[in-house]
Protein backbone atom coordinates (compact mmCIF):
# COMPACT_ATOMS: atom_id res chain seq x y z
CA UNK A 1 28.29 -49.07 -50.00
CA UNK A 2 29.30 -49.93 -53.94
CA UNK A 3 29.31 -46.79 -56.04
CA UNK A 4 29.60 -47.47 -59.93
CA UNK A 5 30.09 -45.42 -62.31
CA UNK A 6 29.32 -46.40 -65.81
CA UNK A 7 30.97 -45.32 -68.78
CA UNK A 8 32.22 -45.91 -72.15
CA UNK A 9 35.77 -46.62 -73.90
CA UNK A 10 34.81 -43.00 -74.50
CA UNK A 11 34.23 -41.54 -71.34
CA UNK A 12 36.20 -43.75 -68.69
CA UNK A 13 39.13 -41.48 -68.64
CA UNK A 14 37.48 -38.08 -68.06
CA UNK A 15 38.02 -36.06 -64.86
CA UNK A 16 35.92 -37.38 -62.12
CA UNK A 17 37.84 -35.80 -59.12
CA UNK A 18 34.90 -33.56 -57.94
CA UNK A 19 32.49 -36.67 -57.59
CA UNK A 20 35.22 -39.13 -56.15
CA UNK A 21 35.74 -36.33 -53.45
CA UNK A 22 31.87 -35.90 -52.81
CA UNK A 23 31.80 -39.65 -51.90
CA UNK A 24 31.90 -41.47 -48.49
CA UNK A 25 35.03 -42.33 -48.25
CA UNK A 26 34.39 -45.74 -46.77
CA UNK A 27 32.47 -46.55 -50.09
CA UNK A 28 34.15 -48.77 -52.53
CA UNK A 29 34.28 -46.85 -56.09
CA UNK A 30 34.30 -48.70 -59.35
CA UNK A 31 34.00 -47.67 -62.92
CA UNK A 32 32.80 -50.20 -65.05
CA UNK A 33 33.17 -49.68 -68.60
CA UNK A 34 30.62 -51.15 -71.38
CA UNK A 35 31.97 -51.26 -75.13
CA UNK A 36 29.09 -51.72 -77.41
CA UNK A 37 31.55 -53.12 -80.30
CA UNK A 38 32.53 -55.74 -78.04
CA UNK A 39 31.60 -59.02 -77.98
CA UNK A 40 33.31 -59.44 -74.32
CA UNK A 41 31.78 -56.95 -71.08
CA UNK A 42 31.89 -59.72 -68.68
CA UNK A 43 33.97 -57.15 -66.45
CA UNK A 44 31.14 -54.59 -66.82
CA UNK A 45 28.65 -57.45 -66.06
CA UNK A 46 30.55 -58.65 -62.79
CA UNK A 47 30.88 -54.74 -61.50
CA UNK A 48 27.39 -54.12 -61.60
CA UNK A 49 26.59 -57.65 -59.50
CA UNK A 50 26.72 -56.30 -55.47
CA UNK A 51 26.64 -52.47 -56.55
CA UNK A 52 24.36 -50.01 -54.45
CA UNK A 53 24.47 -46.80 -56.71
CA UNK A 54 25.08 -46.53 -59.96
CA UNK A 55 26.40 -42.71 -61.65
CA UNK A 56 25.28 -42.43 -65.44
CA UNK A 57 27.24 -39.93 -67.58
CA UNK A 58 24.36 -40.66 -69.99
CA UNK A 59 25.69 -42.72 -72.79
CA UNK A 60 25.18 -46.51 -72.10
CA UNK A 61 21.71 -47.58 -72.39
CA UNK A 62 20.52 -49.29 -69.46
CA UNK A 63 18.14 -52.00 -70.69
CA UNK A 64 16.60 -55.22 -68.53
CA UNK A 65 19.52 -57.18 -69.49
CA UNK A 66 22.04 -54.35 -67.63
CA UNK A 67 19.43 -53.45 -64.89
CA UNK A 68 18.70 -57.24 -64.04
CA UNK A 69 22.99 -57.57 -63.54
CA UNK A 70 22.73 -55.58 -60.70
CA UNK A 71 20.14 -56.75 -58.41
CA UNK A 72 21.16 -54.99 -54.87
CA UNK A 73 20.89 -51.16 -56.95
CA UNK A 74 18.64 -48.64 -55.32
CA UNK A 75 19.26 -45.45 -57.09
CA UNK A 76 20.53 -44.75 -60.28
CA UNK A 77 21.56 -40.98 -60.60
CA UNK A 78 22.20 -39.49 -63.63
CA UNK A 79 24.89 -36.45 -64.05
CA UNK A 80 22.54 -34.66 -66.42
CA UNK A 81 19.12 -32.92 -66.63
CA UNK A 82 18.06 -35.92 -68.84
CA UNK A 83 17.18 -39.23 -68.08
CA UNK A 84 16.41 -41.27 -70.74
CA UNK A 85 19.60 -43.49 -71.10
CA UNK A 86 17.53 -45.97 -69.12
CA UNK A 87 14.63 -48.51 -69.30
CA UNK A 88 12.76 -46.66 -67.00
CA UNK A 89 9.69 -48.66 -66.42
CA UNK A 90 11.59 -51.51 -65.74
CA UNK A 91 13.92 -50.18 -63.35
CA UNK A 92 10.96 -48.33 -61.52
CA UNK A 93 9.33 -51.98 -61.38
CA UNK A 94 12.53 -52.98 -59.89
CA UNK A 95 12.25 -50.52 -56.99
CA UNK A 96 15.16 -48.71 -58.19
CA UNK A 97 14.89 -44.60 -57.64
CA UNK A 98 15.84 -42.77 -61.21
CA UNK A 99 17.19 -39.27 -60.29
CA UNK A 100 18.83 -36.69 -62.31
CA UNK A 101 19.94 -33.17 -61.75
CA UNK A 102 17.30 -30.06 -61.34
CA UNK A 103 19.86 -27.41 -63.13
CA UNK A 104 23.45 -26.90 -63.53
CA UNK A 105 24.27 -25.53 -66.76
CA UNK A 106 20.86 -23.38 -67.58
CA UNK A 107 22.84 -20.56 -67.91
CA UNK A 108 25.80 -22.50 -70.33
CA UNK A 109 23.49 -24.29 -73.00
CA UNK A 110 21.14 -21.12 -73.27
CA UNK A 111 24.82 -19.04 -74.27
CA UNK A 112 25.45 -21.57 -76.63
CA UNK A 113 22.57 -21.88 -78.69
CA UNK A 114 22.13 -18.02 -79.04
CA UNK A 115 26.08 -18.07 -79.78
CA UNK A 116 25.49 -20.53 -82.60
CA UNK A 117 22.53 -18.05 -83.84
CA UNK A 118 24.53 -15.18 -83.62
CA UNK A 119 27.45 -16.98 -85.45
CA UNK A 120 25.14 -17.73 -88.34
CA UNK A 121 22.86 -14.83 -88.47
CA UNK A 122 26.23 -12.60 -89.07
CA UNK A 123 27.80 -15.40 -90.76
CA UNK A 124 31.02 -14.86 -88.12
CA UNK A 125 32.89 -18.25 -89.07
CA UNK A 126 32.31 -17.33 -93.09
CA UNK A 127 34.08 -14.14 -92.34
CA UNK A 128 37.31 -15.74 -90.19
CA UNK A 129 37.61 -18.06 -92.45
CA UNK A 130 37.79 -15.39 -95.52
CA UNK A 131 40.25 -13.27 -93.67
CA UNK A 132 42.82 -16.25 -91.63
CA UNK A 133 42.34 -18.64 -94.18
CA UNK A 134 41.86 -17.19 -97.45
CA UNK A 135 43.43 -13.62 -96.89
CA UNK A 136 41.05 -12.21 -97.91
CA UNK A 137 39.76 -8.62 -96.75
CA UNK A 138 36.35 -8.30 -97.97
CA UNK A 139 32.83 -7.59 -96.97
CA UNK A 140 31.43 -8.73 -100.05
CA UNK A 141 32.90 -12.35 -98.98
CA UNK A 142 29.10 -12.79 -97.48
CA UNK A 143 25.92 -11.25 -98.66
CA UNK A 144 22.43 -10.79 -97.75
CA UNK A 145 22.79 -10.63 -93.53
CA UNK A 146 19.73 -10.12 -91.92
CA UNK A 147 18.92 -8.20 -88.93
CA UNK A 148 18.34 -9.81 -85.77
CA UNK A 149 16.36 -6.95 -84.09
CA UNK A 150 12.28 -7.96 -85.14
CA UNK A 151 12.86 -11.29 -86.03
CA UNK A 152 10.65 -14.20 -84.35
CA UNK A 153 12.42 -16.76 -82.38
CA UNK A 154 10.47 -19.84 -81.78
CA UNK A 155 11.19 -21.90 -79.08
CA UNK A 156 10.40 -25.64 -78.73
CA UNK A 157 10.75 -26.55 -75.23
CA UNK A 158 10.11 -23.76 -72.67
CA UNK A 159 11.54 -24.92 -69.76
CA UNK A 160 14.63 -23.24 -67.78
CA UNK A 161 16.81 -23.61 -70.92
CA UNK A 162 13.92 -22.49 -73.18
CA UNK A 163 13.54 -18.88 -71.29
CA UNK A 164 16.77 -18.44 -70.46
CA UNK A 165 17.36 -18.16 -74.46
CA UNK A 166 13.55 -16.03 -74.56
CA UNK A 167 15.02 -13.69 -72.20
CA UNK A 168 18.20 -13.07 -74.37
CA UNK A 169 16.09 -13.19 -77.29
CA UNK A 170 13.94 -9.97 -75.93
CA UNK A 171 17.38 -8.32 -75.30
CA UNK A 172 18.16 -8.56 -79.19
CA UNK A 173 14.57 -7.10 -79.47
CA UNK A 174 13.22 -10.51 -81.23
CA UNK A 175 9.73 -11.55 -80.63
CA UNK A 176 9.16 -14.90 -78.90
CA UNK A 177 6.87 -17.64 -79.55
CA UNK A 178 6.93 -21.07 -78.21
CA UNK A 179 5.44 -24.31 -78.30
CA UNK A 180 5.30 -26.53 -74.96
CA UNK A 181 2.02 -28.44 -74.37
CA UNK A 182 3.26 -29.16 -70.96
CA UNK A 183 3.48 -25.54 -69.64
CA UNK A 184 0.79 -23.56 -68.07
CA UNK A 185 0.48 -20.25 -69.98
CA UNK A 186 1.30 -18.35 -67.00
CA UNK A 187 4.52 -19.45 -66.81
CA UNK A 188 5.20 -18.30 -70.31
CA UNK A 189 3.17 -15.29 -69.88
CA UNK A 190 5.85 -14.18 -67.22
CA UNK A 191 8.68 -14.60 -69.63
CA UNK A 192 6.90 -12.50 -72.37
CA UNK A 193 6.23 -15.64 -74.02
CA UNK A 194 3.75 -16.36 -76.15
CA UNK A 195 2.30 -20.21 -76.46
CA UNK A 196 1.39 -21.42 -80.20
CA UNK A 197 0.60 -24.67 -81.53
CA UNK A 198 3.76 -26.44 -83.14
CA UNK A 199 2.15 -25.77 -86.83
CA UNK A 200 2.07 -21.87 -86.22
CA UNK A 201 5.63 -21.87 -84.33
CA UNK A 202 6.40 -23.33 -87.64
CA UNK A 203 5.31 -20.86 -89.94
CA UNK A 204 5.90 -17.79 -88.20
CA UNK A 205 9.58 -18.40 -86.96
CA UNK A 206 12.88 -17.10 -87.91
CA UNK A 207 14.86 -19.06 -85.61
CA UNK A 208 13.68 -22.32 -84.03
CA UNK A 209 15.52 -23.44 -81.21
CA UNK A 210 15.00 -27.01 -79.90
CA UNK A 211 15.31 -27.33 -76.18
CA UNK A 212 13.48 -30.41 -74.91
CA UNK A 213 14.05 -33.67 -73.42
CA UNK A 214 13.75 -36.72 -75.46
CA UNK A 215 10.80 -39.13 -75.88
CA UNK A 216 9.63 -42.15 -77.87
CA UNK A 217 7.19 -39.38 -78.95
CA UNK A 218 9.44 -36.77 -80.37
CA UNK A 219 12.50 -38.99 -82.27
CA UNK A 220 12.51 -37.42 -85.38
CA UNK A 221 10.11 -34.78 -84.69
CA UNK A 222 11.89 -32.58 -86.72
CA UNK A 223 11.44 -34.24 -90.44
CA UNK A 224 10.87 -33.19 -94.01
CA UNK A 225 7.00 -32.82 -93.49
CA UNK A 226 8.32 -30.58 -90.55
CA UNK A 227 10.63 -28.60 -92.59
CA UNK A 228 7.98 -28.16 -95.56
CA UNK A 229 5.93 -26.47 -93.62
CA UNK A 230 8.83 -23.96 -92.42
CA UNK A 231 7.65 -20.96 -94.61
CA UNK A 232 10.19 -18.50 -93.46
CA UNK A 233 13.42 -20.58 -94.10
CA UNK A 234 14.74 -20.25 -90.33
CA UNK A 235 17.88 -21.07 -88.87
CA UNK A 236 17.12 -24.13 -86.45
CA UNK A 237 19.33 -24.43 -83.55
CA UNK A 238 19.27 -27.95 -80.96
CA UNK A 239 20.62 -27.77 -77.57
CA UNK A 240 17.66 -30.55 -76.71
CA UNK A 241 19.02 -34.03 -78.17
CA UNK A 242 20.11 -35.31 -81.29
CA UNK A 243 17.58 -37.98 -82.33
CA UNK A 244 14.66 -34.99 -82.45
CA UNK A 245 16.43 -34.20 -85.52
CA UNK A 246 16.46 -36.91 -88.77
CA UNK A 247 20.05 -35.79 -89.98
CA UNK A 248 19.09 -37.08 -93.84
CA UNK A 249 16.04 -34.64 -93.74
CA UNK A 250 17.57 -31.81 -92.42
CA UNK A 251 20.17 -32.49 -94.96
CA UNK A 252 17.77 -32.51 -97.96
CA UNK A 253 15.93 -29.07 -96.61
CA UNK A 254 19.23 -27.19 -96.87
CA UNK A 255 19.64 -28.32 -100.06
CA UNK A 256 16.34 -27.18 -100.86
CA UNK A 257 16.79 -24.00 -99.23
CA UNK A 258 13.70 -24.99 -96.66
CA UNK A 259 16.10 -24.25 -93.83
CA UNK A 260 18.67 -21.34 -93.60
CA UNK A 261 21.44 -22.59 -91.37
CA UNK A 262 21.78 -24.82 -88.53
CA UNK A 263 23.35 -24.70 -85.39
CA UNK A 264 23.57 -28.36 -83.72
CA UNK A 265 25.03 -29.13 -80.67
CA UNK A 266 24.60 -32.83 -80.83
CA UNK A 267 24.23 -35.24 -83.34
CA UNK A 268 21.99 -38.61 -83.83
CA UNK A 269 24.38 -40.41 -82.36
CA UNK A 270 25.45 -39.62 -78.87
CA UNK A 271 29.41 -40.74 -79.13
CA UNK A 272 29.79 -40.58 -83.17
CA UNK A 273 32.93 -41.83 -84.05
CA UNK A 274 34.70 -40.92 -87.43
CA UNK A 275 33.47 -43.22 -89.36
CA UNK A 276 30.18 -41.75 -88.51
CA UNK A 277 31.22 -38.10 -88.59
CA UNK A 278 32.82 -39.26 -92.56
CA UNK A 279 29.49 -40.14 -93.78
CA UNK A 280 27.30 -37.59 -91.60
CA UNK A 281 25.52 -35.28 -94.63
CA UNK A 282 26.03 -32.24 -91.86
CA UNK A 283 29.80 -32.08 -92.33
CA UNK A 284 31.59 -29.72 -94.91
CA UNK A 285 28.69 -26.90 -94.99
CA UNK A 286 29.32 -23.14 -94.49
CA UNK A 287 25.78 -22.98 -92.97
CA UNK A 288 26.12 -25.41 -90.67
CA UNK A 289 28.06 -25.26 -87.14
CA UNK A 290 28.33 -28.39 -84.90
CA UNK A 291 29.68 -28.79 -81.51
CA UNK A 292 30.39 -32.33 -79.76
CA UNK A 293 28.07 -31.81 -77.25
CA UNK A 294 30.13 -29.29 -74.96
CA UNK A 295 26.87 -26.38 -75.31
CA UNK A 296 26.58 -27.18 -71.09
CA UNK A 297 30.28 -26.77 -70.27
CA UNK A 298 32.08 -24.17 -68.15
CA UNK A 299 34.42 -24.50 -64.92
CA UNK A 300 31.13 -23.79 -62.85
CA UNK A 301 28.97 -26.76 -64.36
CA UNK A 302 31.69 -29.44 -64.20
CA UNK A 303 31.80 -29.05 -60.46
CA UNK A 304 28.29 -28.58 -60.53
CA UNK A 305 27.52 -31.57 -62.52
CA UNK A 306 29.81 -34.20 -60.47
CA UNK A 307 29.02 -32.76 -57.00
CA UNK A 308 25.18 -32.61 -57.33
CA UNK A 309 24.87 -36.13 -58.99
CA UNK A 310 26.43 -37.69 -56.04
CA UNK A 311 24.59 -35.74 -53.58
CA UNK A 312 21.49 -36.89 -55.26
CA UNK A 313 22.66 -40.67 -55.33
CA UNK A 314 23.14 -40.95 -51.66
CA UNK A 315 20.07 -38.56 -50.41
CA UNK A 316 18.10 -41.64 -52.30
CA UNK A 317 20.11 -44.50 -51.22
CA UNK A 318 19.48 -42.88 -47.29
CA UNK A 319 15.86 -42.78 -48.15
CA UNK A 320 15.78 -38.77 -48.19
CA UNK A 321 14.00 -38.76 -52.08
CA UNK A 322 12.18 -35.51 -51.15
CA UNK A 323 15.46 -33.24 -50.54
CA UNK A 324 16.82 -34.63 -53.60
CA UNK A 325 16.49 -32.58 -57.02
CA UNK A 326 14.79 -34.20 -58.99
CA UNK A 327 13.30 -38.08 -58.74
CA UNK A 328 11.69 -38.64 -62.04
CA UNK A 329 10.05 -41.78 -61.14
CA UNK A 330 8.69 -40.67 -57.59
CA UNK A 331 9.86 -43.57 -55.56
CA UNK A 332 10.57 -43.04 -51.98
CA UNK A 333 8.65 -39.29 -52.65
């Protein structure tokens, strides 16, 4: 058996001890590396060409071209919750099973995002900053803080992620709405969730927090006829994926004062570099925090993350689909 992992420049020198060790060890391992700014991947090319499995970390897009290179692949497992760094009705045409992981960091992502709210709604960085950098000793350093306790939190994407932060959300005493027109209202109902169309989750909430997977139907979902019709100025959090946001937009509505702060764990681009970061219209703002996509991480989910992928590659290589968790294109199921 040929496992590959594929990564970038980026990514081909991060830790992958835990899913080495869950291997067979009489498979032959190979990392093959694509650069997008190069004009040479023949040794990416000629890694894919007799592989059996292929491990995604999630940020090389596999189109025909890439799927087409490796012509003996059965399963292509993702280490992720996601799975859209893929052509995926192409690869399901090929007979190739797409799998990615059921949960790992639920618990992780929904910290972060209600960390990032919590940072903004009591303005913690503006304070550190007034104190360590400025010595400064001063309450007046920010002004008007408002209280968390009755405020609405809207949540876009109510799926594990989206009621893990609806159940710390009804800690803080905050009322929760949510849009998800692929959840039964039961479900939500259980949670103490409320379901509202996207126009009302709008208008009504204080905090919107972005927690779904990305489609060719929501790119940009979150634009300046979006943030018009935001009538309470919220603070808008994403742990979902950066392309749900249009960065330029969300620029111009905190310049208009349309949106109150925003907490991003990802942006547009998956890997920015710094020429990208240098020009990003986020950067330099007090009421903005960004993380480099690291809201999932912890000790827990790193192990979680390599061992599970790898356990899901070969349960669908050996033809066992149904014990995996989960096949998103239901071959072999």
């Amino acid at each position: 058996m040929v496992i590959t992992f594929i990564e970038t420049p980026f990514t081909k020198d991060r830790d992958m001890s835990v899913e080495f060790a869950h291997c067979p060890k009489d498979a032959e391992i190979r990392v093959a590396v694509f650069d997008e700014h190069s004009d040479d991947n023949t040794a990416f090319y000629e890694a894919l060409a007799d592989t059996d499995v292929v491990l995604m970390y999630g940020y090389v897009y596999l189109d025909r071209e890439k799927i087409d290179a490796m012509p003996k692949c059965k399963v292509i497992s993702f280490e992720s919750t996601g799975f859209n760094e893929v052509d995926f009705d192409y690869a399901t045409q090929k007979g190739i099973t797409i799998v990615s992981i059921e949960d790992y960091c639920t618990q992780e992502t929904a910290e972060n995002a209600f960390t990032m709210m919590l940072c903004l709604q009591r303005a913690t960085l503006l304070y550190n900053r007034s104190v360590q950098q400025d010595k400064e000793w001063s309450v007046a350093a920010v002004s008007h803080l408002q209280r968390v306790e009755g405020q609405t939190m809207g949540i876009v994407g109510l799926g594990r992620i989206g009621r893990s932060v609806a159940t710390k959300a009804h800690g803080f005493g905050m009322r929760v709405i949510a849009y998800d027109p692929y959840l039964p209202p039961e479900i939500a109902e259980s949670v103490g969730v409320k379901l509202v169309a996207f126009d009302t989750l709008l208008e009504e909430a204080d905090v919107i927090s972005i927690h779904m997977n990305l489609t060719e139907e929501n790119v940009h979902m979150f634009n300046k006829e979006t943030f018009r019709k935001m009538k309470k100025k919220p603070i808008l959090i994403n742990e979902g994926r950066g392309p749900m946001i249009c960065e330029a937009d969300l620029a111009w509505a905190l310049d208009e004062g349309l949106v109150r702060a925003a907490g991003l764990d990802m942006l547009e681009s998956e890997v920015p570099d710094r020429a990208y970061l240098e020009r990003c219209p986020l950067l330099g703002r007090d009421n903005v925090i960004l993380n480099p996509h690291s809201g999932y991480t912890s000790d827990t989910s790193e192990y979680l993350v390599g061992k599970l992928s790898v356990e899901n590659a070969l349960l669908c290589y050996a033809g066992r689909q149904k014990e995996a968790a989960t096949v998103r294109n239901g071959i072999g199921m």
